[in-house]
C-alpha atoms as a PDB file:
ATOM      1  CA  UNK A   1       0.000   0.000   0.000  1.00  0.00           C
ATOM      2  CA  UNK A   2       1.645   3.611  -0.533  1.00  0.00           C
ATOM      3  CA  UNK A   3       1.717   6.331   0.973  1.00  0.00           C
ATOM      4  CA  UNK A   4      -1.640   8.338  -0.310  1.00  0.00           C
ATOM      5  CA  UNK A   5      -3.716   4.676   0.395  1.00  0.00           C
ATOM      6  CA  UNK A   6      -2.749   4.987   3.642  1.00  0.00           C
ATOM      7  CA  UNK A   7      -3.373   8.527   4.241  1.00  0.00           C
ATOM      8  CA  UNK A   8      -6.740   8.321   3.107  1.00  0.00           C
ATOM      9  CA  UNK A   9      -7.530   5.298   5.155  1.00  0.00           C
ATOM     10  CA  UNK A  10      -6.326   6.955   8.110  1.00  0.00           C
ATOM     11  CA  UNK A  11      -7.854   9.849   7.122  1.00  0.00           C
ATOM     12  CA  UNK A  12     -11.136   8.332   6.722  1.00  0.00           C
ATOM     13  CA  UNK A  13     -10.706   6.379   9.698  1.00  0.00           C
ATOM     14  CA  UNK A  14     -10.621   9.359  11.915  1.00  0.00           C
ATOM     15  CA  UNK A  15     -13.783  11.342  10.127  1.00  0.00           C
ATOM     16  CA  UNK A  16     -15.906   7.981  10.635  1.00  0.00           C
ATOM     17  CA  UNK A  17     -17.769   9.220  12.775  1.00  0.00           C
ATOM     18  CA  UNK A  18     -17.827  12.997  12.199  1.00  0.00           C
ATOM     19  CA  UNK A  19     -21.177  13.001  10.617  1.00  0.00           C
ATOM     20  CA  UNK A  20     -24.216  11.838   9.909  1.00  0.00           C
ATOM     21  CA  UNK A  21     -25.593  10.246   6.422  1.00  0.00           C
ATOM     22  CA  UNK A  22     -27.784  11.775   4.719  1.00  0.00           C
ATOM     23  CA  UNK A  23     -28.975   8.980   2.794  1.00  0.00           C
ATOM     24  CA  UNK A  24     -28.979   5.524   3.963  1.00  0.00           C
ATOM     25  CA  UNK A  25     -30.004   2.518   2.475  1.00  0.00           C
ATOM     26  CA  UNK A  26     -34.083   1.593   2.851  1.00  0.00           C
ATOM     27  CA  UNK A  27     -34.737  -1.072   5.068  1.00  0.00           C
ATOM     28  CA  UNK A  28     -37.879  -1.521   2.507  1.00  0.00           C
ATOM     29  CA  UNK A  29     -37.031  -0.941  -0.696  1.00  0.00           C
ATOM     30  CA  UNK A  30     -34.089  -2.524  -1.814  1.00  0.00           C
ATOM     31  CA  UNK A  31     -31.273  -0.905  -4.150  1.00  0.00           C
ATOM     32  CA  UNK A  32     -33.464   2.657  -2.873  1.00  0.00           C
ATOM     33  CA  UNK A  33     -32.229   4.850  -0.028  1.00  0.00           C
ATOM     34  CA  UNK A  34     -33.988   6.708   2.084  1.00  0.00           C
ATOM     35  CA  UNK A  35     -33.272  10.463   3.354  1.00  0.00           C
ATOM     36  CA  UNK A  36     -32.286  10.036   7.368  1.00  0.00           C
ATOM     37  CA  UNK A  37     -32.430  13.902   8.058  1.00  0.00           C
ATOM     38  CA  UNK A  38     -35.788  14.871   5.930  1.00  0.00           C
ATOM     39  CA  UNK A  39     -38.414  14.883   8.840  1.00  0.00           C
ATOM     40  CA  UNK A  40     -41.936  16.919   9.668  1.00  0.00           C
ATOM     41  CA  UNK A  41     -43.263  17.401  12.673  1.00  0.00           C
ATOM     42  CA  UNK A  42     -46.984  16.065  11.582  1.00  0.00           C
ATOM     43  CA  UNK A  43     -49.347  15.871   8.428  1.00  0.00           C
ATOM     44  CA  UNK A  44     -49.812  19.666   8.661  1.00  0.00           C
ATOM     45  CA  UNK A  45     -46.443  20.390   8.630  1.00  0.00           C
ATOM     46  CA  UNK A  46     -45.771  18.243   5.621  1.00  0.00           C
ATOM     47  CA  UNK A  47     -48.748  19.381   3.867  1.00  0.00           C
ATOM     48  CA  UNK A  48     -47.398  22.831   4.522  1.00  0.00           C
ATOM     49  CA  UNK A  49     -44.086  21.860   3.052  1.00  0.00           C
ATOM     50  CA  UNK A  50     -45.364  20.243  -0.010  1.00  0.00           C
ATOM     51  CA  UNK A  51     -47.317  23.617  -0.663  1.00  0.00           C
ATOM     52  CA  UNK A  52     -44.686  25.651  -0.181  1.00  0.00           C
ATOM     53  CA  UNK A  53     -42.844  23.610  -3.010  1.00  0.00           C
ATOM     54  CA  UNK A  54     -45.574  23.998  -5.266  1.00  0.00           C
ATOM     55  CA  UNK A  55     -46.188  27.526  -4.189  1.00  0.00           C
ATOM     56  CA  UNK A  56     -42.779  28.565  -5.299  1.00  0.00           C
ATOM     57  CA  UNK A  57     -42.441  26.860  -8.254  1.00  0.00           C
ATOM     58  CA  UNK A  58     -45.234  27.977  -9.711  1.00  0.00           C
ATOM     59  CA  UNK A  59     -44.158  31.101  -8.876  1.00  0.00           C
ATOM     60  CA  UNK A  60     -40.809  30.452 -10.424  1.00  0.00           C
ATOM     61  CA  UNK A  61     -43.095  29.644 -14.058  1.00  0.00           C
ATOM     62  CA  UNK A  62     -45.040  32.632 -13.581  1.00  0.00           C
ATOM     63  CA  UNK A  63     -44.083  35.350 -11.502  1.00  0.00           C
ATOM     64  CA  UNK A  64     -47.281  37.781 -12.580  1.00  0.00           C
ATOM     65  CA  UNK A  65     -49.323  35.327 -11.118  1.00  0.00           C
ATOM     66  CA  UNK A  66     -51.649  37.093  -8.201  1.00  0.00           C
ATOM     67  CA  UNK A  67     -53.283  34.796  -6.080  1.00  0.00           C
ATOM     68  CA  UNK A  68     -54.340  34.488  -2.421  1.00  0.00           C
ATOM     69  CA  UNK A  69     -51.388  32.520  -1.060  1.00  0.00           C
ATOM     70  CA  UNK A  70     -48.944  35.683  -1.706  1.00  0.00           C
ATOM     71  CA  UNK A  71     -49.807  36.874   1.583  1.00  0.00           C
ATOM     72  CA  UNK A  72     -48.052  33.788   2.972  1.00  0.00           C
ATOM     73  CA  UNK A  73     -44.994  33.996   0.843  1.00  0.00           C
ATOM     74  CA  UNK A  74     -42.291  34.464   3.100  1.00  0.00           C
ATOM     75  CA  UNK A  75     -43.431  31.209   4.916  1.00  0.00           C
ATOM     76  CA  UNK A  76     -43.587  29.579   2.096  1.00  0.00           C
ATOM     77  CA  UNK A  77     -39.924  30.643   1.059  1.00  0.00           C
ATOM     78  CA  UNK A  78     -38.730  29.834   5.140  1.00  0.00           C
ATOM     79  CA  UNK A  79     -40.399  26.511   4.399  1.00  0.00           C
ATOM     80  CA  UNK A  80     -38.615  25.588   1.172  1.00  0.00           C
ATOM     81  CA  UNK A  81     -35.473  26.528   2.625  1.00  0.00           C
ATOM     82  CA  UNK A  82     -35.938  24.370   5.645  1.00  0.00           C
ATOM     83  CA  UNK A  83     -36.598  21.448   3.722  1.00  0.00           C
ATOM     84  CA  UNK A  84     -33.457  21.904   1.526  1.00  0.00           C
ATOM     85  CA  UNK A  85     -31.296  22.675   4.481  1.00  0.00           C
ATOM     86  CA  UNK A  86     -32.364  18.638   5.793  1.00  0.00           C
ATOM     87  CA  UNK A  87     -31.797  17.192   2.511  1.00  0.00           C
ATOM     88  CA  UNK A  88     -28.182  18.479   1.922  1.00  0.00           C
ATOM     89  CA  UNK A  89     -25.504  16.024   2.883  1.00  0.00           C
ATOM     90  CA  UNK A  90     -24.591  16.458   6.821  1.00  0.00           C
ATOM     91  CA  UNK A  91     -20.480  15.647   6.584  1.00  0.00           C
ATOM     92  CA  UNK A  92     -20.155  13.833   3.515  1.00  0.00           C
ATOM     93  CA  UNK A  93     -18.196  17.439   2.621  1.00  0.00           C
ATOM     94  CA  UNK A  94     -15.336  15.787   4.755  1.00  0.00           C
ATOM     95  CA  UNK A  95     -15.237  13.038   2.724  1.00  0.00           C
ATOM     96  CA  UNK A  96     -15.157  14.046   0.036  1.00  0.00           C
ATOM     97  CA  UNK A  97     -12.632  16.310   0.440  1.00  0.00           C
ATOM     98  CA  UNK A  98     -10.256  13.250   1.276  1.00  0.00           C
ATOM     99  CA  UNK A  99     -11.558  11.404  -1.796  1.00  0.00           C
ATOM    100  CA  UNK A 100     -10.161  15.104  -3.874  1.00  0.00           C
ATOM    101  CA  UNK A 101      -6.847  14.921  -1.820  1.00  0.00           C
ATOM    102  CA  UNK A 102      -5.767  11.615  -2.437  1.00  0.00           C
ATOM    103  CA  UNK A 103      -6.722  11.486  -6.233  1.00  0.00           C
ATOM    104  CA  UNK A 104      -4.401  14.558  -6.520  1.00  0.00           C
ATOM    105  CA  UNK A 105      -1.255  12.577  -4.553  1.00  0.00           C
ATOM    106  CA  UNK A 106      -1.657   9.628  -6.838  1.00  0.00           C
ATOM    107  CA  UNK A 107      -1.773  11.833  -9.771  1.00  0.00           C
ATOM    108  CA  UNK A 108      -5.720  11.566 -10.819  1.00  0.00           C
ATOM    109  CA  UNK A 109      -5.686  15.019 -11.632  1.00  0.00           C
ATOM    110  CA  UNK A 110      -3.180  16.294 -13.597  1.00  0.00           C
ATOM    111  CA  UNK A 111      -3.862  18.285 -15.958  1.00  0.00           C
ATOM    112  CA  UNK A 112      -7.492  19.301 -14.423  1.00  0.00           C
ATOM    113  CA  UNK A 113      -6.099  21.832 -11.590  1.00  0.00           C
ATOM    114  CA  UNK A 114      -4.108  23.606 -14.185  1.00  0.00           C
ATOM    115  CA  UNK A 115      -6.006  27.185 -15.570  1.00  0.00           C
END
């Protein structure tokens, strides 16, 4: 083993446990993962996040659109950003970061850093 394999080992040894996966793999569906961090705090919460999705992108098609949900629009926007605040990877930042490193020791990237 050289020296980057074992850097990166060690290296991944010691983030193990520095964070949490975002997806793991579904104890139902097989070859399917399921989002660990996604959560709502009960049907009206989820219902309000699924509208808020909706809200905005059919804002996003038509902006001139007036209708009588505008007045909630800032929830709506705290909403969506909630929900993609849970679904970005917790830690997996780490990792790959030690992934980048030791592709560049063993010469992976040559060529690609150069601009």
């Amino acid at each position: 083993m050289n020296k980057a394999e074992k850097n990166l080992i060690e290296s991944l040894k010691f983030h193990a446990r520095d964070h949490h996966p975002t997806l793991k793999p579904h104890s139902f569906f097989k070859d399917k993962y399921a989002v660990s961090l996604f959560y709502v705090d009960n049907h009206a919460d989820l219902i309000l996040s699924v509208r808020a999705i909706l809200h905005l992108a059919v804002k996003a098609i038509n902006p001139e659109m007036e209708n009588s949900c505008s007045r909630y629009e800032k929830e709506y926007i705290r909403q969506a950003l909630t929900i993609a605040n849970r679904l970005l990877p917790q830690g997996e930042e780490a990792f790959l970061d030690q992934i980048n490193t030791y592709l560049r020791e063993e010469g992976y990237r040559k060529g690609l850093d150069e601009g």
